[in-house]
Protein backbone atom coordinates (compact mmCIF):
# COMPACT_ATOMS: atom_id res chain seq x y z
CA UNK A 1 -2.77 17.16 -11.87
CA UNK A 2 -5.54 15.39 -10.28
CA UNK A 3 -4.46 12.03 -11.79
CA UNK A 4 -0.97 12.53 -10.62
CA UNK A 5 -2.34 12.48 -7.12
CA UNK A 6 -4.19 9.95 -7.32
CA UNK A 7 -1.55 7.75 -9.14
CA UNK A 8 0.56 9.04 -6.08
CA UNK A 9 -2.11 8.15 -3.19
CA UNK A 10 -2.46 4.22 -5.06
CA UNK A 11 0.98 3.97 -5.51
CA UNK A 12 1.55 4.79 -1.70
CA UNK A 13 -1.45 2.27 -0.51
CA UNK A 14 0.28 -0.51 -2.80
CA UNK A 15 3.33 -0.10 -1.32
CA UNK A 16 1.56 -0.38 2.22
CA UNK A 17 -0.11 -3.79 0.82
CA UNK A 18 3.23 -4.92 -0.57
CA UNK A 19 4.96 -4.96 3.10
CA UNK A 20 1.73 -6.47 4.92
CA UNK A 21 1.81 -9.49 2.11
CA UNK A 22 5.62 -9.81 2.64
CA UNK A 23 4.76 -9.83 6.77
CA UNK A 24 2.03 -12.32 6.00
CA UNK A 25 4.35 -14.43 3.83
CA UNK A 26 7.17 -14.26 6.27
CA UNK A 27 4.70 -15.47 9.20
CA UNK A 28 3.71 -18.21 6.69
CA UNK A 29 6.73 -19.94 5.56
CA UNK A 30 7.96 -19.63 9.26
CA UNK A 31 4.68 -21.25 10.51
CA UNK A 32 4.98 -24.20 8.02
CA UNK A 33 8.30 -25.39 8.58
């Protein structure tokens, strides 16, 4: 059970650095052209 939630909590905080990277990326490709 423990594993679950913690597969749970990484899978949440991967998702979080998933949208910042596609907001960084975004701000990028905007910035360069």
């Amino acid at each position: 059970m423990s594993s679950q939630a913690f597969i749970k909590k990484n899978l949440f905080e991967s998702d979080s650095y998933c949208l910042l990277v596609l907001i960084c990326q975004q701000f990028l490709i905007r910035s360069w052209s």
